[in-house]
C-alpha atoms as a PDB file:
ATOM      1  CA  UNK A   1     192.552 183.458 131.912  1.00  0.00           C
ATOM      2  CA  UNK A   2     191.230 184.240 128.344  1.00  0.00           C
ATOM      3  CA  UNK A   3     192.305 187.532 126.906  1.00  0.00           C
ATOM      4  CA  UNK A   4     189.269 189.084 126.444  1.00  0.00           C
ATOM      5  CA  UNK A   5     189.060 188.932 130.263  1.00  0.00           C
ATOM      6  CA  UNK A   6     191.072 191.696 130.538  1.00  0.00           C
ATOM      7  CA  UNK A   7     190.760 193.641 127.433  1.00  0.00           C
ATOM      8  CA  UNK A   8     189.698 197.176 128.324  1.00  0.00           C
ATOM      9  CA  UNK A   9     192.721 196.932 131.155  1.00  0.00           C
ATOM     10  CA  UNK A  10     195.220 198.352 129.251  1.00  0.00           C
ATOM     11  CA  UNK A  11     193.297 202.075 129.390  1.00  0.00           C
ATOM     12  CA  UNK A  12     192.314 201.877 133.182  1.00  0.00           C
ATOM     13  CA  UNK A  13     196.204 200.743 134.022  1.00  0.00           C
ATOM     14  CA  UNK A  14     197.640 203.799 132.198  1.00  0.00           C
ATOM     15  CA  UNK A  15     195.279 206.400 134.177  1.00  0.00           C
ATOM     16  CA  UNK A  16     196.099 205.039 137.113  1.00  0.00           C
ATOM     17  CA  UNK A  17     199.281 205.163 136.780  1.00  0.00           C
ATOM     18  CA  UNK A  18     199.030 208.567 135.520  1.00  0.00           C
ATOM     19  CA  UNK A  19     196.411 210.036 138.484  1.00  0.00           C
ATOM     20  CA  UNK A  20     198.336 208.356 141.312  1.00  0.00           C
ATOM     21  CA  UNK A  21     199.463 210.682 143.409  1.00  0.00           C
ATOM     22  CA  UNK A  22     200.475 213.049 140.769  1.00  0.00           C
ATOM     23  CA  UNK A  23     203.657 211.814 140.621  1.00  0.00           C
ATOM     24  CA  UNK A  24     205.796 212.368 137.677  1.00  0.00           C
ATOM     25  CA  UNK A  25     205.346 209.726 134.352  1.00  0.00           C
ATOM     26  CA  UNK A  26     207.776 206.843 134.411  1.00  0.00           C
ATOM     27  CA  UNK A  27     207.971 204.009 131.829  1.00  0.00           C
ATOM     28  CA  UNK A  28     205.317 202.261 133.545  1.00  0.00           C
ATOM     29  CA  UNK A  29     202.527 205.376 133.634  1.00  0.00           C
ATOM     30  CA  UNK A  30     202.825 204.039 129.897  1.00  0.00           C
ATOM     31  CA  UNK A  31     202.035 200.055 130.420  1.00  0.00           C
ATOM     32  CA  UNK A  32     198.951 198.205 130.937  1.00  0.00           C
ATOM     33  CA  UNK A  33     198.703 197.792 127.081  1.00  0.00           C
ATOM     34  CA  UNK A  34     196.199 194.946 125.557  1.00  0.00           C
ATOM     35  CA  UNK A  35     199.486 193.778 123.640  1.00  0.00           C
ATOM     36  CA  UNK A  36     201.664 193.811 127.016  1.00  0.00           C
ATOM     37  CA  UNK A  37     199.308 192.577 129.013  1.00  0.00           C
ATOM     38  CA  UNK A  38     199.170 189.417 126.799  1.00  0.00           C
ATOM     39  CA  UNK A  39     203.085 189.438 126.989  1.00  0.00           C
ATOM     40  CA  UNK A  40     203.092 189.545 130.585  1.00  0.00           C
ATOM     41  CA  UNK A  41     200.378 186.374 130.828  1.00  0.00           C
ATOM     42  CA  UNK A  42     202.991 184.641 128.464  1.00  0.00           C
ATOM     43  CA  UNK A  43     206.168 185.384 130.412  1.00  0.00           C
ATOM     44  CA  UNK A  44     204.176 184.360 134.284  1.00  0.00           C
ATOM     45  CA  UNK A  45     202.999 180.830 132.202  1.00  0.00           C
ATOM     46  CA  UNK A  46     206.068 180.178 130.779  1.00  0.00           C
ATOM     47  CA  UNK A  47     207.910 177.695 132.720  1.00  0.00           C
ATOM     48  CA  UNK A  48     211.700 179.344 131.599  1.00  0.00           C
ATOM     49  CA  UNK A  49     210.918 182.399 132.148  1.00  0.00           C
ATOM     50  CA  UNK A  50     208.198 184.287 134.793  1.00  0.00           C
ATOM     51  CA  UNK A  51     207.536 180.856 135.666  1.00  0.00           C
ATOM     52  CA  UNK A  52     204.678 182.165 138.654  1.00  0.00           C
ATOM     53  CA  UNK A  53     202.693 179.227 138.530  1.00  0.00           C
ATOM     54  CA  UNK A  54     205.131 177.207 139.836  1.00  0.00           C
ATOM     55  CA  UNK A  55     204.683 178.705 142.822  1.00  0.00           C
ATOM     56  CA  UNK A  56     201.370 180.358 142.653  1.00  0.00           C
ATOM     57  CA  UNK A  57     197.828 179.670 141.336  1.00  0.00           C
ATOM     58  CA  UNK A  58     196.398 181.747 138.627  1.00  0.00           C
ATOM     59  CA  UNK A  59     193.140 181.198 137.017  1.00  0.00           C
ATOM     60  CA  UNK A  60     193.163 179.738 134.019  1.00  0.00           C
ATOM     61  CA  UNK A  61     197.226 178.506 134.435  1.00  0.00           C
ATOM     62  CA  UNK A  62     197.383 174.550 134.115  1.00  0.00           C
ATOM     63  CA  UNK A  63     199.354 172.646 137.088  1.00  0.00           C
ATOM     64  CA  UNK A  64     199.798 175.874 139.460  1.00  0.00           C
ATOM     65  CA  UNK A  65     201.860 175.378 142.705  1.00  0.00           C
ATOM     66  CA  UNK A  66     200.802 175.977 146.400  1.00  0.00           C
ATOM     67  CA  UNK A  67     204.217 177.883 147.747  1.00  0.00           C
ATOM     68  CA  UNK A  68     202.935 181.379 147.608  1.00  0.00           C
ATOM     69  CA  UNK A  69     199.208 182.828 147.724  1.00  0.00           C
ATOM     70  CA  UNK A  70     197.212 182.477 144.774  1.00  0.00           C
ATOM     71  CA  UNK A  71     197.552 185.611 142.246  1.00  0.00           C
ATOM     72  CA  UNK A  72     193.940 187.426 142.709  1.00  0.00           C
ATOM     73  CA  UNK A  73     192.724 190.587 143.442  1.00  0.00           C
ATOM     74  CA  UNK A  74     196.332 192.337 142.830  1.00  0.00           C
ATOM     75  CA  UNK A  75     194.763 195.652 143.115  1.00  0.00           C
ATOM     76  CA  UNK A  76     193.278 195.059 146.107  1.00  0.00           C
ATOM     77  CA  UNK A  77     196.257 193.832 147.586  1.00  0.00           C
ATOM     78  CA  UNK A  78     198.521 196.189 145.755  1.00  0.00           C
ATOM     79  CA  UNK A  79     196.458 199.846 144.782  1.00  0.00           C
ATOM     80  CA  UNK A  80     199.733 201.460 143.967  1.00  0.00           C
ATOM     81  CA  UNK A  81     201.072 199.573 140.619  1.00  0.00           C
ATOM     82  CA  UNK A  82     204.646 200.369 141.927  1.00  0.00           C
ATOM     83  CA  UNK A  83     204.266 198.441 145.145  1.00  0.00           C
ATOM     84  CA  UNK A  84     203.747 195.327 142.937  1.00  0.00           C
ATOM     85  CA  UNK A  85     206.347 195.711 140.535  1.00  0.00           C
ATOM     86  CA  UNK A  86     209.312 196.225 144.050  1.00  0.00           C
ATOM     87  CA  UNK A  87     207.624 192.735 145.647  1.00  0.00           C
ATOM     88  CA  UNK A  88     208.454 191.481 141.769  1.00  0.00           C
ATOM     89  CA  UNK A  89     211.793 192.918 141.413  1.00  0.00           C
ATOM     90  CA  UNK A  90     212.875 192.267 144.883  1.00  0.00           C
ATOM     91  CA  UNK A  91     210.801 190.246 147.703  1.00  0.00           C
ATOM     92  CA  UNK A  92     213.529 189.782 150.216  1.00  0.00           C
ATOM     93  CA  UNK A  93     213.416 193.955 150.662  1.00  0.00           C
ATOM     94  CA  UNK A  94     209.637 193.773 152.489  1.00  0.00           C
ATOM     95  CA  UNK A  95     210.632 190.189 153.719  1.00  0.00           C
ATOM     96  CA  UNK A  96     213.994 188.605 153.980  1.00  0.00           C
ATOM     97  CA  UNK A  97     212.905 184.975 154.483  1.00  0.00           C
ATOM     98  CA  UNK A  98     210.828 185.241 151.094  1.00  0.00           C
ATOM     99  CA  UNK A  99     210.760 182.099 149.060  1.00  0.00           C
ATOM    100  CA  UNK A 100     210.177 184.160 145.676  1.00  0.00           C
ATOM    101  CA  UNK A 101     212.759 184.865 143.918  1.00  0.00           C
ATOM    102  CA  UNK A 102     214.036 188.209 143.055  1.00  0.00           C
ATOM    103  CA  UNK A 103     213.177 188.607 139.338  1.00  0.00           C
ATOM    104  CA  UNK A 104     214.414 191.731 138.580  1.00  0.00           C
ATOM    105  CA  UNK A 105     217.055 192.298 141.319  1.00  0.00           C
ATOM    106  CA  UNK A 106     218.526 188.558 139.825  1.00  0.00           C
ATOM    107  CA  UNK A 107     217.683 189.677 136.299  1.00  0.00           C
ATOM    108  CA  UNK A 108     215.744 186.741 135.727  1.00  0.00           C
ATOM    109  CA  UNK A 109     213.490 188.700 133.645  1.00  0.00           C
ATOM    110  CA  UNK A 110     214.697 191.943 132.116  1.00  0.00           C
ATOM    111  CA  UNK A 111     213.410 195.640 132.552  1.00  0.00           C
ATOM    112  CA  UNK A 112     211.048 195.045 129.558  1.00  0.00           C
ATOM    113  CA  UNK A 113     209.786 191.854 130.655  1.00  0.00           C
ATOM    114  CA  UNK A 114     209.006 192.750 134.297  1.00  0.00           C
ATOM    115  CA  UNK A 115     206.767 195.859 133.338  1.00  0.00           C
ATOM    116  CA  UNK A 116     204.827 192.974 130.932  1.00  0.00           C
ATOM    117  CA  UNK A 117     204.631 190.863 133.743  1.00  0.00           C
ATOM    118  CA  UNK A 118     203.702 193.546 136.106  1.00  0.00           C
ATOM    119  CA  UNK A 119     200.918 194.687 133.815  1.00  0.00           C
ATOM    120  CA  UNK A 120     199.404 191.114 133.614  1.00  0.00           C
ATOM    121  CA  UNK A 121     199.375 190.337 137.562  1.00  0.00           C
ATOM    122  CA  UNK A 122     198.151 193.367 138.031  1.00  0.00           C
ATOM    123  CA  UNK A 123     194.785 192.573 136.230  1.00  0.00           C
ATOM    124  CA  UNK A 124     194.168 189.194 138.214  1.00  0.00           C
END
């Protein structure tokens, strides 16, 4: 996916985050930067890291993998930003026989990196 694909996001990710439910700010009513969403897309390509393609397709990732559902229409599938970053943190909590593993529960990717790559998936 080229970055200017989802320039703009950055803005409408923040007032969602801020609108939803009126709930108080957290750390990630403040995400959905241009600069971390471009992190995040890094971290999910990178093989050592995020490392989603290897199990999912995303457009404009090389070599993608077939084990999960392909990354697309995240906010359909996931209208509260929240709801996205628990199935990335910890997939075995909605489903115990998950395949994906537990990125944030496992600390495969730390606090900072998860928001990035929550903030990218969630623009797909």
């Amino acid at each position: 996916m080229a970055i200017n694909k989802i320039k703009g996001a950055g803005l409408a990710l923040a007032l969602a985050s801020l609108t939803s439910g009126g709930a108080m700010i957290s750390s990630s009513a403040l995400a959905g930067s241009e600069e971390s969403i471009a992190a995040g897309m890094e971290l999910s390509f990178d093989r050592r890291k995020g490392n989603c393609l290897a199990c999912h397709q995303i457009e404009g990732g090389e070599s993608p993998g077939n084990i999960g559902p392909p990354l697309l229409a995240m906010k359909v599938r996931y209208p509260e930003r929240e709801k996205l970053k628990n199935q990335i943190w910890d997939p075995t909590t909605i489903n115990p026989e998950s395949a994906m593993p537990p990125f944030g529960k496992h600390y495969l990717l730390s606090p900072e990196e998860l928001e990035k790559v929550v903030d990218f998936i969630w623009t797909l």
